[in-house]
N, C-alpha and C. Protein backbone atom coordinates (compact mmCIF):
# COMPACT_ATOMS: atom_id res chain seq x y z
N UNK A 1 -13.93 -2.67 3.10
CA UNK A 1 -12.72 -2.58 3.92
C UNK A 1 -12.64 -1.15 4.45
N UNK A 2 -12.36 -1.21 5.29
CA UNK A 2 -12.25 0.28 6.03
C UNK A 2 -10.91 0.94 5.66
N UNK A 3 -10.82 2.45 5.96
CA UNK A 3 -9.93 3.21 5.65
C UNK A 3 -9.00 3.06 6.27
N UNK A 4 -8.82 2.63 7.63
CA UNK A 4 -7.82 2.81 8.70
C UNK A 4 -6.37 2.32 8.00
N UNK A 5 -6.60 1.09 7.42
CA UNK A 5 -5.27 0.29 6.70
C UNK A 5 -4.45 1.47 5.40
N UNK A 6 -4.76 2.30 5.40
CA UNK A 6 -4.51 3.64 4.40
C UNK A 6 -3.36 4.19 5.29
N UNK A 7 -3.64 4.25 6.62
CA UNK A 7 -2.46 5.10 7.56
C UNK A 7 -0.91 3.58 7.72
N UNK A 8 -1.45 2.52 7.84
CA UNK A 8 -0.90 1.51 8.16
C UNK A 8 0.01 1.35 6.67
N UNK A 9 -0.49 1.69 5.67
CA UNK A 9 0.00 1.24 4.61
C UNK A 9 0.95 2.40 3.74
N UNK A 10 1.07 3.71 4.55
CA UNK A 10 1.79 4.93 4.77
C UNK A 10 3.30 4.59 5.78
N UNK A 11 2.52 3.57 6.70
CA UNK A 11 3.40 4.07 7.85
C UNK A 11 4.53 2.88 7.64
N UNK A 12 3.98 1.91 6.85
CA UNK A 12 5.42 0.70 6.57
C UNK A 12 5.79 1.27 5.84
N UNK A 13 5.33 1.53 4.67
CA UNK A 13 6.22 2.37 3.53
C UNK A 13 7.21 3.44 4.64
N UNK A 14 7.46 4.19 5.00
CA UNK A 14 8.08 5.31 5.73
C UNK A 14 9.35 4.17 7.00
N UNK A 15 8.44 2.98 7.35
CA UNK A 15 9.64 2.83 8.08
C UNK A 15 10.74 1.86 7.12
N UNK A 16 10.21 1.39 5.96
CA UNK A 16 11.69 0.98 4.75
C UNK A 16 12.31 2.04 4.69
N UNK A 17 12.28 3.21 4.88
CA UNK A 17 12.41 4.25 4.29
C UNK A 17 12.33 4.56 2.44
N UNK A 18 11.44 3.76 2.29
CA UNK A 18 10.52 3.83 0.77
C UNK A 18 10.54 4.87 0.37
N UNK A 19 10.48 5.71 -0.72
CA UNK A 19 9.54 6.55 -1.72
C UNK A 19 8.36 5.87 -2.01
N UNK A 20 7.16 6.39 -2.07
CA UNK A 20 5.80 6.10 -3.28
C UNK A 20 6.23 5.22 -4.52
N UNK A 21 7.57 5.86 -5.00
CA UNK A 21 7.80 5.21 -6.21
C UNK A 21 8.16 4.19 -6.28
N UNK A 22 9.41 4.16 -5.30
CA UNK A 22 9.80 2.61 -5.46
C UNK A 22 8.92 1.58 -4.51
N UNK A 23 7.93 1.93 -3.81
CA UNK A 23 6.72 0.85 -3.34
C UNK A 23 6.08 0.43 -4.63
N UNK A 24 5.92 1.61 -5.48
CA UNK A 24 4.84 1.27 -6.54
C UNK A 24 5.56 0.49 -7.48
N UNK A 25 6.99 0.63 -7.52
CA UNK A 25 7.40 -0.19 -8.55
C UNK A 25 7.94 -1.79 -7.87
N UNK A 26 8.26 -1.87 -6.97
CA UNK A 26 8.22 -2.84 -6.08
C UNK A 26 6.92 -3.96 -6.08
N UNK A 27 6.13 -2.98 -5.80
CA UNK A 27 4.52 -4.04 -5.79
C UNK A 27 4.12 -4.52 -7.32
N UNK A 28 4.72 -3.54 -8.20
CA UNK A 28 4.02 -3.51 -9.90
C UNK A 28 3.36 -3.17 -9.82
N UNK A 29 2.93 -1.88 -9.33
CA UNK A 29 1.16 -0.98 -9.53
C UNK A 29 1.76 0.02 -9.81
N UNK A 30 0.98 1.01 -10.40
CA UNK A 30 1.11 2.59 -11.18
C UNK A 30 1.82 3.31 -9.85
N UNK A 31 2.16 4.10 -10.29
CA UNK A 31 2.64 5.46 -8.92
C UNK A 31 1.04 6.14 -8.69
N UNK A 32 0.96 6.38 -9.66
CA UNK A 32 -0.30 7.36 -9.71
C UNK A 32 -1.52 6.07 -8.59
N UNK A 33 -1.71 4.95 -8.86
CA UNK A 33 -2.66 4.21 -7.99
C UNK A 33 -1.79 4.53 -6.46
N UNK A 34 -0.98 4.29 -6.45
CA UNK A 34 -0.04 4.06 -4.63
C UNK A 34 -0.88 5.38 -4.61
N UNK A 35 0.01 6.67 -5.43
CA UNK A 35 -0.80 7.53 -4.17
C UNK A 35 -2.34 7.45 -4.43
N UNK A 36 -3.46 7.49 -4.84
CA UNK A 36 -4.68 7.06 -4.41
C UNK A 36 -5.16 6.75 -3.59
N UNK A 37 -4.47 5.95 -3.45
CA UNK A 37 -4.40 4.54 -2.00
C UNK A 37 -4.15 5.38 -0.88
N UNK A 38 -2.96 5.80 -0.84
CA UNK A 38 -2.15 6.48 0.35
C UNK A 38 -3.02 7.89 0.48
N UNK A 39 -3.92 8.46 -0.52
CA UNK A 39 -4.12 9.61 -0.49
C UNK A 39 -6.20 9.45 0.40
N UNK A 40 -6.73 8.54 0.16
CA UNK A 40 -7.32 7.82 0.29
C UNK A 40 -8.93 8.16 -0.78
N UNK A 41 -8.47 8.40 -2.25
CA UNK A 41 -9.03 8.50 -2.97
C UNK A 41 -9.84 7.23 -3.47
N UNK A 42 -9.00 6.55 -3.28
CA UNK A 42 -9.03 4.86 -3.61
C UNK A 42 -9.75 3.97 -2.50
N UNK A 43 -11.18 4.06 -2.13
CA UNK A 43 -11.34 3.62 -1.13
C UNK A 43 -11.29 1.73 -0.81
N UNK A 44 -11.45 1.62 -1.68
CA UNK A 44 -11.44 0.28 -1.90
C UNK A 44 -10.83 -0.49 -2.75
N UNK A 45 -9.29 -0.68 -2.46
CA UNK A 45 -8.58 -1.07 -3.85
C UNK A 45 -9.05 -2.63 -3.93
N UNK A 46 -8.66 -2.91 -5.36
CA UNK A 46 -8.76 -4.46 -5.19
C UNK A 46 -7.65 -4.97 -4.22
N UNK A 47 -8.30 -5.94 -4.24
CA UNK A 47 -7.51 -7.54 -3.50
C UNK A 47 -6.06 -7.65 -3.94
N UNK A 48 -6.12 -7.72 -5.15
CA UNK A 48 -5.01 -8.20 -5.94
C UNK A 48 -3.35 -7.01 -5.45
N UNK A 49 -4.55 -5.94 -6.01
CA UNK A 49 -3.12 -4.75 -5.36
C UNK A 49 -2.71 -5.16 -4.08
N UNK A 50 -3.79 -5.23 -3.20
CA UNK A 50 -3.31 -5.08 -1.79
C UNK A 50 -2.50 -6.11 -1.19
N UNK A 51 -2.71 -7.43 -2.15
CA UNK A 51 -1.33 -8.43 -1.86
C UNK A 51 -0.58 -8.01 -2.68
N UNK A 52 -0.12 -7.36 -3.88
CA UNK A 52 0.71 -6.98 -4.31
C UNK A 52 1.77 -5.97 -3.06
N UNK A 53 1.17 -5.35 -2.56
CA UNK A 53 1.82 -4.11 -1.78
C UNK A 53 2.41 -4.96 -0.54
N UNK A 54 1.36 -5.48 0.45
CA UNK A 54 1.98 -6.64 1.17
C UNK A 54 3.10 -7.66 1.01
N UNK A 55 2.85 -7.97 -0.62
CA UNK A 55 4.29 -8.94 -1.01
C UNK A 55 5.36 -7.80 -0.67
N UNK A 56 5.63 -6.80 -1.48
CA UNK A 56 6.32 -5.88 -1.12
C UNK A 56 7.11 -5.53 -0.18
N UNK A 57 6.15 -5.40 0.68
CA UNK A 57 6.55 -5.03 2.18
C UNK A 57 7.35 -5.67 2.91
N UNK A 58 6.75 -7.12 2.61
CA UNK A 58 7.40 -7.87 3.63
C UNK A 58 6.18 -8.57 4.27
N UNK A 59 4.96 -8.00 4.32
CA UNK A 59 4.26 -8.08 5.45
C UNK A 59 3.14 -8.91 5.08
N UNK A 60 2.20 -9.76 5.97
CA UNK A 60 1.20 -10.33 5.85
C UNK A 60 0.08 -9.33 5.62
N UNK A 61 -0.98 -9.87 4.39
CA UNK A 61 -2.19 -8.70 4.09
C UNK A 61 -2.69 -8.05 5.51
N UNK A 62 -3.02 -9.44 6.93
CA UNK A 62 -3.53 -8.89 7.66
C UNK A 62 -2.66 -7.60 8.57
N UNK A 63 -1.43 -7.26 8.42
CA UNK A 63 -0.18 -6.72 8.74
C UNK A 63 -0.80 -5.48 8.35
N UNK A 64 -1.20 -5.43 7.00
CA UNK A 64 -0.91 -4.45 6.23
C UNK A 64 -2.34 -3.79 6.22
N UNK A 65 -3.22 -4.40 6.99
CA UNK A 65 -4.87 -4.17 6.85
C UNK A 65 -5.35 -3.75 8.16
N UNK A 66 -4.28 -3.81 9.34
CA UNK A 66 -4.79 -3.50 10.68
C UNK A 66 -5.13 -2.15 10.79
């Protein structure tokens, strides 16, 4: 999966007007993984997170992957 969905997955978080934290506790993943993700340490999270974060959001995986 490519990186690009890293900016996309910054930029919904910011328009909930989210914290890191409450995405991460929202989705049920660590704080410490969100930022990974967001930081783009994490190049390839699993699957599982990334519908986790999408449930979250609101948004469809492909939403959240463009």
């Amino acid at each position: 999966m490519s990186s690009g969905y890293l900016k996309n997955l910054k930029k919904l978080r910011q328009q909930k007007g989210w914290s890191q934290e409450k995405l991460a506790r929202e989705a049920g993943i660590s704080y410490q993984t969100l930022i990974k993700i967001e930081r783009g340490y994490i190049k390839n999270p699993k699957l599982e997170t990334l519908i986790k974060l999408a449930k979250a959001l609101k948004v469809s995986l492909d939403d959240l992957t463009k």
